[in-house]
Protein backbone atom coordinates (compact mmCIF):
# COMPACT_ATOMS: atom_id res chain seq x y z
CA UNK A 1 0.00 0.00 0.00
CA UNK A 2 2.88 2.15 0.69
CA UNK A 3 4.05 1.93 -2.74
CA UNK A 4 0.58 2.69 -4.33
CA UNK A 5 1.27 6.26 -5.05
CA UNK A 6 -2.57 7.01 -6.08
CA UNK A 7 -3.33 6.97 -2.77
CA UNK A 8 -3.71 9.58 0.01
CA UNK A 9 -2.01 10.24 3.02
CA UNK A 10 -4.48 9.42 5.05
CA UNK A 11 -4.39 5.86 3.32
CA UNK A 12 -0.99 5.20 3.54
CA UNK A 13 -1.20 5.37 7.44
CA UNK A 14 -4.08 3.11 7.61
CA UNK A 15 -3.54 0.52 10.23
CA UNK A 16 -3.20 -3.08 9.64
CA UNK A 17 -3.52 -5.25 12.55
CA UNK A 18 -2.53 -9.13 11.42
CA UNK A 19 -3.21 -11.85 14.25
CA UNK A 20 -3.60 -15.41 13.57
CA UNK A 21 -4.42 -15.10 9.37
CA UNK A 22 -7.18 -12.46 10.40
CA UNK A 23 -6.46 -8.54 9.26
CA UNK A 24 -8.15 -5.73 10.51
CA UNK A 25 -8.03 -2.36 8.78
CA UNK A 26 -8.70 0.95 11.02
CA UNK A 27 -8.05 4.36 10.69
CA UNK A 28 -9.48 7.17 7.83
CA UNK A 29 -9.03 7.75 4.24
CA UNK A 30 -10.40 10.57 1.58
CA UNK A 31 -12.60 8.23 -0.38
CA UNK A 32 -14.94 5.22 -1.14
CA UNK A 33 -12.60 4.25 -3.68
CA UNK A 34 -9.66 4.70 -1.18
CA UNK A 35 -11.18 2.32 1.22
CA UNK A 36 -11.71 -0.18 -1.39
CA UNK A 37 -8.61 -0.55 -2.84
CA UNK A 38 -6.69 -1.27 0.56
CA UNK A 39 -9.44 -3.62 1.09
CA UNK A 40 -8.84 -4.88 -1.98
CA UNK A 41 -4.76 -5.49 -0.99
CA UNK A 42 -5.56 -6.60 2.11
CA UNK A 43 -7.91 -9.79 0.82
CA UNK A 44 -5.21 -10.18 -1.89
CA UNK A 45 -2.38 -10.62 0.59
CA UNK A 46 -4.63 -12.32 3.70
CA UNK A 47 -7.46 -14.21 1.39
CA UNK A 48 -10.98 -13.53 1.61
CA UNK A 49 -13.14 -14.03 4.52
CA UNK A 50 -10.14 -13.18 6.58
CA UNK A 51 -10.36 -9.25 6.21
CA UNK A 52 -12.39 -6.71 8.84
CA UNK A 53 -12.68 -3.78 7.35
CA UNK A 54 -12.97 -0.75 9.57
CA UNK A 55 -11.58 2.30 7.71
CA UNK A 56 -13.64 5.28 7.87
CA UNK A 57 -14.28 8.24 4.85
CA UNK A 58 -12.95 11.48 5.67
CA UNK A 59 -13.02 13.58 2.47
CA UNK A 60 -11.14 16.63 2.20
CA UNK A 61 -12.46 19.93 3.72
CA UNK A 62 -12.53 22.66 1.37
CA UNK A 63 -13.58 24.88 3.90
CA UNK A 64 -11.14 27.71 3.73
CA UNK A 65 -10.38 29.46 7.37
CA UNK A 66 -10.85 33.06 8.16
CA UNK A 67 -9.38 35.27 10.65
């Protein structure tokens, strides 16, 4: 995942927890198709059926702050 240069940030710090052939993925990224593809890796590398998925969408703000 850390290679996959299409991906945020946010994404490349998600957390992968690996205990006994099970993953679980936490932490946020900017997109639905962000989340996907690490799930995606993930059941590639652990098989399916052996993947929680917890990652959470945090898109970017384009709020712009004002003093």
């Amino acid at each position: 995942m850390t290679d996959d240069k299409s991906l945020s940030t946010y994404a490349h710090n998600v957390k992968i927890i690996a205990k006994d052939g099970k993953v679980t993925l936490k932490g946020p990224v900017r997109s639905q198709d962000e989340k996907a593809a690490i799930e995606r890796m993930a059941n590639d590398a652990a098989g399916a059926g052996n993947v929680t998925n917890e990652i959470t969408i945090k898109p970017e703000s384009n709020k712009k702050k004002t003093n």
